[in-house]
C-alpha atoms as a PDB file:
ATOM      1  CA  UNK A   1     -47.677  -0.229  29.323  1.00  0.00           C
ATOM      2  CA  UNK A   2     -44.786   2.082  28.960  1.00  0.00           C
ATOM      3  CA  UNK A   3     -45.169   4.719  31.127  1.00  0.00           C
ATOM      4  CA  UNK A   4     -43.157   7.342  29.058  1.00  0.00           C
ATOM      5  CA  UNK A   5     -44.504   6.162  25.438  1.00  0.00           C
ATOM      6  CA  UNK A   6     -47.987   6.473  26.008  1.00  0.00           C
ATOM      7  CA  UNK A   7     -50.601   6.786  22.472  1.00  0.00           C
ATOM      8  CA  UNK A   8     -52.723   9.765  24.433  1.00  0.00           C
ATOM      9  CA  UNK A   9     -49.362  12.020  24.591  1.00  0.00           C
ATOM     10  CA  UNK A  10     -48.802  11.429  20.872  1.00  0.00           C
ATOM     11  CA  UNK A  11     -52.678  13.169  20.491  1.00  0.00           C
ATOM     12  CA  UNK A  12     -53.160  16.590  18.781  1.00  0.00           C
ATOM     13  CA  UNK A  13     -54.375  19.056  21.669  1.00  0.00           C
ATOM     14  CA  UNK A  14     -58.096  19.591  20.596  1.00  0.00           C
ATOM     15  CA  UNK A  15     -58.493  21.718  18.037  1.00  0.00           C
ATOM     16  CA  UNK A  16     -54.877  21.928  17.130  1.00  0.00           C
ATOM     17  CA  UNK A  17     -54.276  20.956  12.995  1.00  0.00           C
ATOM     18  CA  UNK A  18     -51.105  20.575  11.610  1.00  0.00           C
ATOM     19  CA  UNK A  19     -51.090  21.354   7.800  1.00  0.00           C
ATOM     20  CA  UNK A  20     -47.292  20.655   6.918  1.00  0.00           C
ATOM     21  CA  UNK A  21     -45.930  17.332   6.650  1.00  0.00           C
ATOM     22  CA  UNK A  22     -42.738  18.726   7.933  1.00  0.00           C
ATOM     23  CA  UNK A  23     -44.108  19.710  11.252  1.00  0.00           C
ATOM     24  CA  UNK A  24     -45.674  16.277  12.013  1.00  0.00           C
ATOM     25  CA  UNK A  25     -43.554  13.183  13.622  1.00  0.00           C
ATOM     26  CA  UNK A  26     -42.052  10.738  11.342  1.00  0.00           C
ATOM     27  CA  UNK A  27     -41.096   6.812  11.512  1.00  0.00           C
ATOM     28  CA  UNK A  28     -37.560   7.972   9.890  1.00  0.00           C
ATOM     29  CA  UNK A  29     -37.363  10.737  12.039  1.00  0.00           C
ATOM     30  CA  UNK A  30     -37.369   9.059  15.422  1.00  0.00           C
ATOM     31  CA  UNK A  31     -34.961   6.350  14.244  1.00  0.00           C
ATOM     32  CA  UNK A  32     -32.465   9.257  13.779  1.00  0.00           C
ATOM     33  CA  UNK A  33     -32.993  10.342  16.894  1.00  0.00           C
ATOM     34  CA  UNK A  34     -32.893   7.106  19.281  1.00  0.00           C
ATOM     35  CA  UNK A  35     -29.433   6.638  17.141  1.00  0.00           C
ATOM     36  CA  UNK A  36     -28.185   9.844  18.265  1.00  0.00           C
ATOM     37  CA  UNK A  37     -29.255   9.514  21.861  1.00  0.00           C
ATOM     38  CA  UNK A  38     -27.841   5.974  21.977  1.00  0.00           C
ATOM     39  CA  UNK A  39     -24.474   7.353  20.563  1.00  0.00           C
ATOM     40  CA  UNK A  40     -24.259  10.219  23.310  1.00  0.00           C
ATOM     41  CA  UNK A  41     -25.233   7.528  25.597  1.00  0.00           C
ATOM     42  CA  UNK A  42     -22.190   4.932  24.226  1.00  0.00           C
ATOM     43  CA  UNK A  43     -19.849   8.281  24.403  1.00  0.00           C
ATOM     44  CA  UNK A  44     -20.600   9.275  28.449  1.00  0.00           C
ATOM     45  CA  UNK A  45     -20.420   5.367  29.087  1.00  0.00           C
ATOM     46  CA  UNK A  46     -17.183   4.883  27.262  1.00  0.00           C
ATOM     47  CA  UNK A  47     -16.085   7.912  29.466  1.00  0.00           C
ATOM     48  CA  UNK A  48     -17.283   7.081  32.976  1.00  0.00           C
ATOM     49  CA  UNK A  49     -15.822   3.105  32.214  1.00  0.00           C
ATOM     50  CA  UNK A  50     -12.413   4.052  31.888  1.00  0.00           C
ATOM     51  CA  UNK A  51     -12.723   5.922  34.828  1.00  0.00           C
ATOM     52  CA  UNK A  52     -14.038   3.465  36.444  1.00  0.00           C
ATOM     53  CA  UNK A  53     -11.454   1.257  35.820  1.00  0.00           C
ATOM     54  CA  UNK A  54      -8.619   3.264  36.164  1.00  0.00           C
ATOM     55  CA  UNK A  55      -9.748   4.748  39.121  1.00  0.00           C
ATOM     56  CA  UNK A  56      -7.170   4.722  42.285  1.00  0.00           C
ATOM     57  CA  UNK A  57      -9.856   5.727  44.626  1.00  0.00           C
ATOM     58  CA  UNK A  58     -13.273   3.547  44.411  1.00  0.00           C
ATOM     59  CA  UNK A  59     -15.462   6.442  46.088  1.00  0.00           C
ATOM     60  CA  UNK A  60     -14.477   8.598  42.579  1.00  0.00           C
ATOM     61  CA  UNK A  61     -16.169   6.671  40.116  1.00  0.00           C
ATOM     62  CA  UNK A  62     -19.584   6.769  42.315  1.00  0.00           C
ATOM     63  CA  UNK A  63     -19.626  10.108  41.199  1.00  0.00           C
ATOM     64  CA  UNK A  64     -20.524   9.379  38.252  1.00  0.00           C
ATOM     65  CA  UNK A  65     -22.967   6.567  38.749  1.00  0.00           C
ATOM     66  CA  UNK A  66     -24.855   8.726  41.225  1.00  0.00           C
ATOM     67  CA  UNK A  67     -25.070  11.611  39.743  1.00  0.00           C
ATOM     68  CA  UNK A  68     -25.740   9.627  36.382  1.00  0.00           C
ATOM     69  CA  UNK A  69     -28.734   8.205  38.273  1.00  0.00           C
ATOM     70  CA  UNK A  70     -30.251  11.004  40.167  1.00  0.00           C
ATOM     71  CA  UNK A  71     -29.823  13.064  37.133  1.00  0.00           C
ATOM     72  CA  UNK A  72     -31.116  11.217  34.840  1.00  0.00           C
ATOM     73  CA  UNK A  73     -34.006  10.234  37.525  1.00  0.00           C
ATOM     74  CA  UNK A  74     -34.700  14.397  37.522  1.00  0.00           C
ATOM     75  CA  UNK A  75     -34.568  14.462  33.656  1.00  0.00           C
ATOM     76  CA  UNK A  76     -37.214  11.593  33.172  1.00  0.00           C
ATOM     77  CA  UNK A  77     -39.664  13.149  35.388  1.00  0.00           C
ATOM     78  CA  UNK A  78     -39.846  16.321  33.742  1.00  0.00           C
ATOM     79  CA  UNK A  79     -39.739  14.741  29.766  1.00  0.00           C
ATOM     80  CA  UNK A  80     -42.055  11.758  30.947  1.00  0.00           C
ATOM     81  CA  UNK A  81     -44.775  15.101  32.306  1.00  0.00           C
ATOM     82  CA  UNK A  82     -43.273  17.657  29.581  1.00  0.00           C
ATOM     83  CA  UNK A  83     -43.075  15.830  26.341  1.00  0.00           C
ATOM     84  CA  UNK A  84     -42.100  19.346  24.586  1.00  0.00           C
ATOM     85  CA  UNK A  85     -38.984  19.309  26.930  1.00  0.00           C
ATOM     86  CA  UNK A  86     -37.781  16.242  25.382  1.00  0.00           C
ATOM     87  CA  UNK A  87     -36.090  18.021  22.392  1.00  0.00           C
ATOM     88  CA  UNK A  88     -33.748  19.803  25.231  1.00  0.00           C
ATOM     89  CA  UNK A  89     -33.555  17.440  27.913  1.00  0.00           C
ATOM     90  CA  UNK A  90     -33.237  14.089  26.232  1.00  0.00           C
ATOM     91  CA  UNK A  91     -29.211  14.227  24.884  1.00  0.00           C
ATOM     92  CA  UNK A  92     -28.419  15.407  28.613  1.00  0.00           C
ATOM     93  CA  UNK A  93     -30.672  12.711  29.883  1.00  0.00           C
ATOM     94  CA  UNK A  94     -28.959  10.297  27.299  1.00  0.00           C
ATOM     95  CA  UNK A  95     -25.359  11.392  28.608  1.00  0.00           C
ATOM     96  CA  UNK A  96     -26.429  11.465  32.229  1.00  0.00           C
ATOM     97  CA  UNK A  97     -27.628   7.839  31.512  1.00  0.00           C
ATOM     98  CA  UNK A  98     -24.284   6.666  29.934  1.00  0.00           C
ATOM     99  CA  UNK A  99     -22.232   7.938  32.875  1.00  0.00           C
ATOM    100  CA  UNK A 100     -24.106   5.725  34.956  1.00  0.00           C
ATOM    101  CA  UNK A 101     -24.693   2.796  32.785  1.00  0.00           C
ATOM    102  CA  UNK A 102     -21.034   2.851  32.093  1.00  0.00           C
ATOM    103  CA  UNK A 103     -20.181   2.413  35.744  1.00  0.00           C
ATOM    104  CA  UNK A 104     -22.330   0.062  36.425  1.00  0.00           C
ATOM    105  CA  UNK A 105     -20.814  -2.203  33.294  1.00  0.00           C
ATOM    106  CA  UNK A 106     -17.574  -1.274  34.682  1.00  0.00           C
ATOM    107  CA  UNK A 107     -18.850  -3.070  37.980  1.00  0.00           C
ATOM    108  CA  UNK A 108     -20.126  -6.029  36.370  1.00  0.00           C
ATOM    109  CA  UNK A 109     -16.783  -6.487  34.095  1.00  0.00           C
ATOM    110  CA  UNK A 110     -14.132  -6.555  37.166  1.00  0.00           C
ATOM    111  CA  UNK A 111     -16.542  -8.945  38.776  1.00  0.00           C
ATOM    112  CA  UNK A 112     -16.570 -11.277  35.964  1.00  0.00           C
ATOM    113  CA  UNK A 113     -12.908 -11.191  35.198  1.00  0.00           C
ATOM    114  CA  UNK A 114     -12.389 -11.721  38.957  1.00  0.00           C
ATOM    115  CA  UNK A 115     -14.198 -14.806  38.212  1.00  0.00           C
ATOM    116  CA  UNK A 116     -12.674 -15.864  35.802  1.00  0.00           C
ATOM    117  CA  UNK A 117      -9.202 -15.229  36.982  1.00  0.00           C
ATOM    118  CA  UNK A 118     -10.403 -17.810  40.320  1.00  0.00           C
ATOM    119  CA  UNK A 119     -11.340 -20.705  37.367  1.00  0.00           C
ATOM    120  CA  UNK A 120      -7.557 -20.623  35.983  1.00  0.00           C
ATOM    121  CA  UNK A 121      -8.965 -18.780  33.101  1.00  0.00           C
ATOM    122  CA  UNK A 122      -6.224 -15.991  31.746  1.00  0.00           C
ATOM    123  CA  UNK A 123      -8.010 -13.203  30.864  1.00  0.00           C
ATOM    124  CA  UNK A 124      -6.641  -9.355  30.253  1.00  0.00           C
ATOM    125  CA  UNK A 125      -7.555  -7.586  33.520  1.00  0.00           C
ATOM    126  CA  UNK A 126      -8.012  -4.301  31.827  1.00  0.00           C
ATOM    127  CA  UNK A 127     -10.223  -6.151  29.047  1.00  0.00           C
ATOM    128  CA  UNK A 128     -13.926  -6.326  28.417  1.00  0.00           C
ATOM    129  CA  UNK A 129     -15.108  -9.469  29.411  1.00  0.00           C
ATOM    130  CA  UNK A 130     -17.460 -11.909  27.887  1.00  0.00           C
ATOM    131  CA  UNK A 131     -20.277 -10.921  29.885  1.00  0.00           C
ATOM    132  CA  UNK A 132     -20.145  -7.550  28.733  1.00  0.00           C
ATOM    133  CA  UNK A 133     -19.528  -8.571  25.193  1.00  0.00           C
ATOM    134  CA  UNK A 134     -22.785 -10.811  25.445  1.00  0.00           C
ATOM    135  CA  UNK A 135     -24.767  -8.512  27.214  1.00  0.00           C
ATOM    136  CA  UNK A 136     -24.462  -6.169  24.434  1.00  0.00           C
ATOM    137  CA  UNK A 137     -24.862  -8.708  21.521  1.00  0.00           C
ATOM    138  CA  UNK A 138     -27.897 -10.047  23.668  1.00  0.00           C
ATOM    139  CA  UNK A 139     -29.273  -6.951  23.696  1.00  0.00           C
ATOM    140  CA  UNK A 140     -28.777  -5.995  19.799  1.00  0.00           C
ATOM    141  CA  UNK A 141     -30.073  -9.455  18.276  1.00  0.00           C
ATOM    142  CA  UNK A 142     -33.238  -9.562  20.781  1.00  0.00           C
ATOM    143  CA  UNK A 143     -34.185  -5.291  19.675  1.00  0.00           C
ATOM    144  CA  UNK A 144     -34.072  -7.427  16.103  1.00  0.00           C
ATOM    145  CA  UNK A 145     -36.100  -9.885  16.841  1.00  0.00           C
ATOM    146  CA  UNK A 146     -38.667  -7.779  18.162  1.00  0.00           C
ATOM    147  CA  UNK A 147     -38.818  -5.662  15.436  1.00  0.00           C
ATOM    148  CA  UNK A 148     -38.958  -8.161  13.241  1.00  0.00           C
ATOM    149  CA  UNK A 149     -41.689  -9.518  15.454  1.00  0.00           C
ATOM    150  CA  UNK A 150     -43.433  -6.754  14.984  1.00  0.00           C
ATOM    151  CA  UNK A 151     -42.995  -6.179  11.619  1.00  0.00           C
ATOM    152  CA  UNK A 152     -44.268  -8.977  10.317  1.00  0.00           C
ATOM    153  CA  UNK A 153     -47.313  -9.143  12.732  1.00  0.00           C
ATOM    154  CA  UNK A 154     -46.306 -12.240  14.421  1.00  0.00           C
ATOM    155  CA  UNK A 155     -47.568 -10.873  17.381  1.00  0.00           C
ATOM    156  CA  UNK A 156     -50.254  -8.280  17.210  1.00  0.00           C
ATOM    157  CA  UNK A 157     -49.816  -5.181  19.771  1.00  0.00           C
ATOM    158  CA  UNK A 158     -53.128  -5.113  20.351  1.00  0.00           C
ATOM    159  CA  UNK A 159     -55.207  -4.215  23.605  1.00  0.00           C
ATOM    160  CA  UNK A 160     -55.142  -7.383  24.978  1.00  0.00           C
ATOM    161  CA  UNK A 161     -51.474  -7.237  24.426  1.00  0.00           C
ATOM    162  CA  UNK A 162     -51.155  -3.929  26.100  1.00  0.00           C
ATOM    163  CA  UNK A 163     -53.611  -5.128  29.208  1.00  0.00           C
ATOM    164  CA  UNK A 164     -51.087  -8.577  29.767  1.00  0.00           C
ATOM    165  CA  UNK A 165     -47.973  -5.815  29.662  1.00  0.00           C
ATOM    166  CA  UNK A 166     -49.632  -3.468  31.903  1.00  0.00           C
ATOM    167  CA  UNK A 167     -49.990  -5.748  34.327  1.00  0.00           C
ATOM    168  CA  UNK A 168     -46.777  -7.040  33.987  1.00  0.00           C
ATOM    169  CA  UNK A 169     -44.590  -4.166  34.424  1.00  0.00           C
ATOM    170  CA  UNK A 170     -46.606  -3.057  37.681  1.00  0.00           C
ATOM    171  CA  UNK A 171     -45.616  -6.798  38.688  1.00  0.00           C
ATOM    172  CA  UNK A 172     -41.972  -5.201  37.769  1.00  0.00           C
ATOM    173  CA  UNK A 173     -42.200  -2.290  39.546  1.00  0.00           C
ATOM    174  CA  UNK A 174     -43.529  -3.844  42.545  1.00  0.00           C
ATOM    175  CA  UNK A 175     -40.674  -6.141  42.586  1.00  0.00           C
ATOM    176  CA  UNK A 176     -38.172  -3.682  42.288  1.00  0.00           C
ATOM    177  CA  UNK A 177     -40.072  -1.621  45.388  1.00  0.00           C
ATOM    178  CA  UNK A 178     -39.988  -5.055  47.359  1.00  0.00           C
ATOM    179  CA  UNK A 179     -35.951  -5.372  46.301  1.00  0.00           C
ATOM    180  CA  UNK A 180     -34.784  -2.365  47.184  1.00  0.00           C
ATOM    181  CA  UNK A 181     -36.538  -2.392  50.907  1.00  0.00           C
ATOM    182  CA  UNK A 182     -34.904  -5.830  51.277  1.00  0.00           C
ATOM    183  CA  UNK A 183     -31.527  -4.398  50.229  1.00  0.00           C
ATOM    184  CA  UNK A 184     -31.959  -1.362  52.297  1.00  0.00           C
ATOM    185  CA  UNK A 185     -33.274  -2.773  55.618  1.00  0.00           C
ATOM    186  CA  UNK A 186     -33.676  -6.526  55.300  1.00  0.00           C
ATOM    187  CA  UNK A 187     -29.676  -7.575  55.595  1.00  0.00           C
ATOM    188  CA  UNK A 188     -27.996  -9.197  52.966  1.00  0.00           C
ATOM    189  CA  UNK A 189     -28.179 -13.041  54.365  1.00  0.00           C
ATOM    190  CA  UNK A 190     -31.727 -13.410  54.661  1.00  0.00           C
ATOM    191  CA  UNK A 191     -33.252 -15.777  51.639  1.00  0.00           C
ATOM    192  CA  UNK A 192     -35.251 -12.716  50.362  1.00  0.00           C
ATOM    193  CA  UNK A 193     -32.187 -10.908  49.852  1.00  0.00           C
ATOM    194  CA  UNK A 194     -31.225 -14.181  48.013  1.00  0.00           C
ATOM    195  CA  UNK A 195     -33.768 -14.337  46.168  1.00  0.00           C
ATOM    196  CA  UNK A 196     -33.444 -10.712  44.630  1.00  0.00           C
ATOM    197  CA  UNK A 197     -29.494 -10.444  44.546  1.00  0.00           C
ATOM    198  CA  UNK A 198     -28.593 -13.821  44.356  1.00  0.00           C
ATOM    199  CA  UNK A 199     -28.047 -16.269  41.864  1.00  0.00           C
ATOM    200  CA  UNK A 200     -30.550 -19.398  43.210  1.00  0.00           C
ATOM    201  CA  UNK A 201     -32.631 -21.035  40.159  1.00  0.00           C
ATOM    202  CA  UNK A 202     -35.751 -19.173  41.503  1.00  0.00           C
ATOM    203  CA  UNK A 203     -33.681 -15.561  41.082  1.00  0.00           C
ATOM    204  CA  UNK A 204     -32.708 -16.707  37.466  1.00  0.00           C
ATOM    205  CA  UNK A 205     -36.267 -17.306  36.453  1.00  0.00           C
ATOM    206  CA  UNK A 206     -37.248 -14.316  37.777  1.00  0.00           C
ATOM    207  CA  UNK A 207     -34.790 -12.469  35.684  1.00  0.00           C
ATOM    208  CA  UNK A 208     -35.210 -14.183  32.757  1.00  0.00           C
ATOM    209  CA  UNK A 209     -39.091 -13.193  33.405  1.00  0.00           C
ATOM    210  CA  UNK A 210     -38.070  -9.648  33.749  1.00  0.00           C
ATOM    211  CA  UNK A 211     -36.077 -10.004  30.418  1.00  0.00           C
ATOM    212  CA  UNK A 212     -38.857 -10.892  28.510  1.00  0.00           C
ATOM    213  CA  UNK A 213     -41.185  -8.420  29.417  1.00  0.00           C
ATOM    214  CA  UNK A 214     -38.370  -5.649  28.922  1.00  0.00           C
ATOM    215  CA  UNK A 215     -38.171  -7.122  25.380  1.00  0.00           C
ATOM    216  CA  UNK A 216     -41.920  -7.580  24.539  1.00  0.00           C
ATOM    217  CA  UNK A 217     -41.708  -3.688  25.783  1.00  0.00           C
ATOM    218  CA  UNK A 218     -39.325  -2.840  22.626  1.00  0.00           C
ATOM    219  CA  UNK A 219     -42.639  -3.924  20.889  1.00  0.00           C
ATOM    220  CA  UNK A 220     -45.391  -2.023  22.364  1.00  0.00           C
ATOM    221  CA  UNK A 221     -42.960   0.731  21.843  1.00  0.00           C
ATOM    222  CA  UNK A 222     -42.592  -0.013  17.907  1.00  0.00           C
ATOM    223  CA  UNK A 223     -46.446   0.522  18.015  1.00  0.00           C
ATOM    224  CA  UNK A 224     -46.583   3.800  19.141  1.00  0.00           C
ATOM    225  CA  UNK A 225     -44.219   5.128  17.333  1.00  0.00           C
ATOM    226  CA  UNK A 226     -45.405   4.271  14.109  1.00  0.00           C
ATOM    227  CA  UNK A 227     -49.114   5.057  15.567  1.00  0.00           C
ATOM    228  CA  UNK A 228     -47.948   8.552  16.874  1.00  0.00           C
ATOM    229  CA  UNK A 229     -46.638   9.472  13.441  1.00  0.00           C
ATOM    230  CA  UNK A 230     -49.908   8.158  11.668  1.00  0.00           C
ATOM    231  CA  UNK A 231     -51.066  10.242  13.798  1.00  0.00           C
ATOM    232  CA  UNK A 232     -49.622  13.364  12.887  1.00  0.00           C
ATOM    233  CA  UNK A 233     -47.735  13.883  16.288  1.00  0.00           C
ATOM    234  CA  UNK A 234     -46.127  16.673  16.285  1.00  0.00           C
ATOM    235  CA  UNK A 235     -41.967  17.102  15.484  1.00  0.00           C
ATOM    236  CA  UNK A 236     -40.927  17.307  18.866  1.00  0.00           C
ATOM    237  CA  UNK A 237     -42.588  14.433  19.095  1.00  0.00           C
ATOM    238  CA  UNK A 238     -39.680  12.388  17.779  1.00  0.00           C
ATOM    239  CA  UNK A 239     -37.158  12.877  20.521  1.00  0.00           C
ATOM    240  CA  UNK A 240     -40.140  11.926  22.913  1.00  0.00           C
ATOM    241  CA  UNK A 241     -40.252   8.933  20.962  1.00  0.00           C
ATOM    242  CA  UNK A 242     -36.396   8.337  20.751  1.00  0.00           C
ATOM    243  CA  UNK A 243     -36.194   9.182  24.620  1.00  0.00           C
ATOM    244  CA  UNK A 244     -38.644   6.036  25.399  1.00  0.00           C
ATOM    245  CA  UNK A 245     -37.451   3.591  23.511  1.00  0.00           C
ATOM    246  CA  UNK A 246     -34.081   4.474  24.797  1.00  0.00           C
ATOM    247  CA  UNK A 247     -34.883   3.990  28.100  1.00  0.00           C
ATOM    248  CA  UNK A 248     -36.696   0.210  27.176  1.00  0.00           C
ATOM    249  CA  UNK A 249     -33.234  -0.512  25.598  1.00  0.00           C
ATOM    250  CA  UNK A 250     -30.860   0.049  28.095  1.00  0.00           C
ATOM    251  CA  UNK A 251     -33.060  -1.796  31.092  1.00  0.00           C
ATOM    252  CA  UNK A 252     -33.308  -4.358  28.907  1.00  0.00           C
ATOM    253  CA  UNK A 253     -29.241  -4.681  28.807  1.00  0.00           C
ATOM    254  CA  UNK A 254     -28.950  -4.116  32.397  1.00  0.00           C
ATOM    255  CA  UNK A 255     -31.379  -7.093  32.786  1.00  0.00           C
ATOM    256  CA  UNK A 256     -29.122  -9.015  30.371  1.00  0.00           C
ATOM    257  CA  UNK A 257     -26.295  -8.383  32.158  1.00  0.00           C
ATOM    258  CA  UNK A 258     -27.333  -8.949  35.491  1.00  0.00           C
ATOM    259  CA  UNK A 259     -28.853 -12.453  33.789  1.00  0.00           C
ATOM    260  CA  UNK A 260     -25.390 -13.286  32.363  1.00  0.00           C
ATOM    261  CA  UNK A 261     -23.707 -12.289  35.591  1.00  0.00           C
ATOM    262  CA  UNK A 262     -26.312 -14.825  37.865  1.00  0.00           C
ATOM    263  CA  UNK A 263     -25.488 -17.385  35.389  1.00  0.00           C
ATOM    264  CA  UNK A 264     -21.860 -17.030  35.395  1.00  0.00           C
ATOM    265  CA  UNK A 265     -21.058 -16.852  38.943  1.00  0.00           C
ATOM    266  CA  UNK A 266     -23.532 -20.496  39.201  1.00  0.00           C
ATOM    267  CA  UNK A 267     -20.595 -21.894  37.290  1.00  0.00           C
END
């Protein structure tokens, strides 16, 4: 289950009634929203790319992806434990977010034209590169599917579905936990480092694994929005809402891209 979109935080406090329909979350509402946080979020990522790329010094850009990380890190805390911060915190979160997530693109885009450049291939060196392209269509056509998914009831988001995705993203988060003690004291030629950096068959499943439940996610987080405003959630609610789903959306692009990228570099 998503630990930021949860249905308990989209309860009324007891005894609390809302009477106006204007003061109560809305389907429409939190669409606005997530497209206004995902615009601030294109905006600080646009920013922090060039940057990156035009960048003399490589330690300058870090700035950015740091501090977009450990920022945005802060910001989640509080919204994910303050939901009634979210109204405040979320476009800073969202711009924190696109500092970083631009970097990190940045990153992936040299890599891959560096690639390319070794095949014979001529590409523009200041250019966005397939992967990036792909990571973003990717991303866009599998939020679709989902939705439409979901829509249609193809798949019901039901408690048995929630109890398979809990489990799965504590599988996630354990992985990641394992990964990052590898990558911090394990050395980088050992076959676990392989395994979570590399690009062996194994790795690729694992991604594409991690993919999926990212996008089954996008789903669970359809639910609750449209439960929270049957609900009668209230406003602030929204930007909660629009905060979550953000956050589904962009680690399911950097799972994309970091698919894309394993799959590239096997050729």
């Amino acid at each position: 289950m998503n630990p930021i979109l949860q249905e308990k935080k989209f309860e009324l406090p007891e005894g609390q009634v809302i009477i106006q329909d204007s003061e109560c979350m809305t389907i429409k509402g939190s669409i606005a929203k997530t497209a206004l946080l995902l615009v601030m979020l294109l905006v600080a990522a646009a920013y922090s790319w060039t940057v990156t790329n035009s960048s003399i010094n490589p330690s300058s850009p870090m700035w950015y992806l740091m501090g977009g990380v450990i920022v945005g890190f802060i910001l989640a805390m509080i919204i994910t434990f303050k939901p009634k911060t979210a109204p405040y915190l979320s476009p800073i979160y969202a711009v924190a977010e696109g500092f970083a997530l631009g970097c990190i693109s940045a990153v992936y885009n040299g890599y891959a034209i560096e690639r390319a450049q070794a095949r014979g291939v001529a590409v523009d060196p200041n250019g966005i590169s397939s992967l990036i392209t792909g990571a973003i269509l990717l991303t866009v056509i599998t939020t679709f599917v989902m939705l439409i998914l979901y829509r249609t009831g193809a798949i019901k988001v039901n408690d048995k579905f929630n109890r398979i995705l809990k489990v799965a993203l504590i599988s996630v988060l354990v992985f990641y936990a394992i990964g990052i003690c590898v990558a911090l004291f394990g050395g980088r030629d050992g076959q676990f480092y392989n395994l979570f950096f590399g690009n062996s068959i194994l790795a690729i499943v694992i991604n594409l694994i991690i993919v999926g439940i990212a996008a089954f996610s996008l789903m669970q987080d359809f639910d609750l929005i449209v439960k929270g405003s049957q609900m009668g959630a209230p406003k602030f609610m929204e930007w909660y809402a629009a905060f979550g789903l953000m956050v589904t959306l962009v680690w399911l692009y950097l799972e994309i891209l970091r698919l894309l990228s394993r799959l590239q570099s096997r050729n």
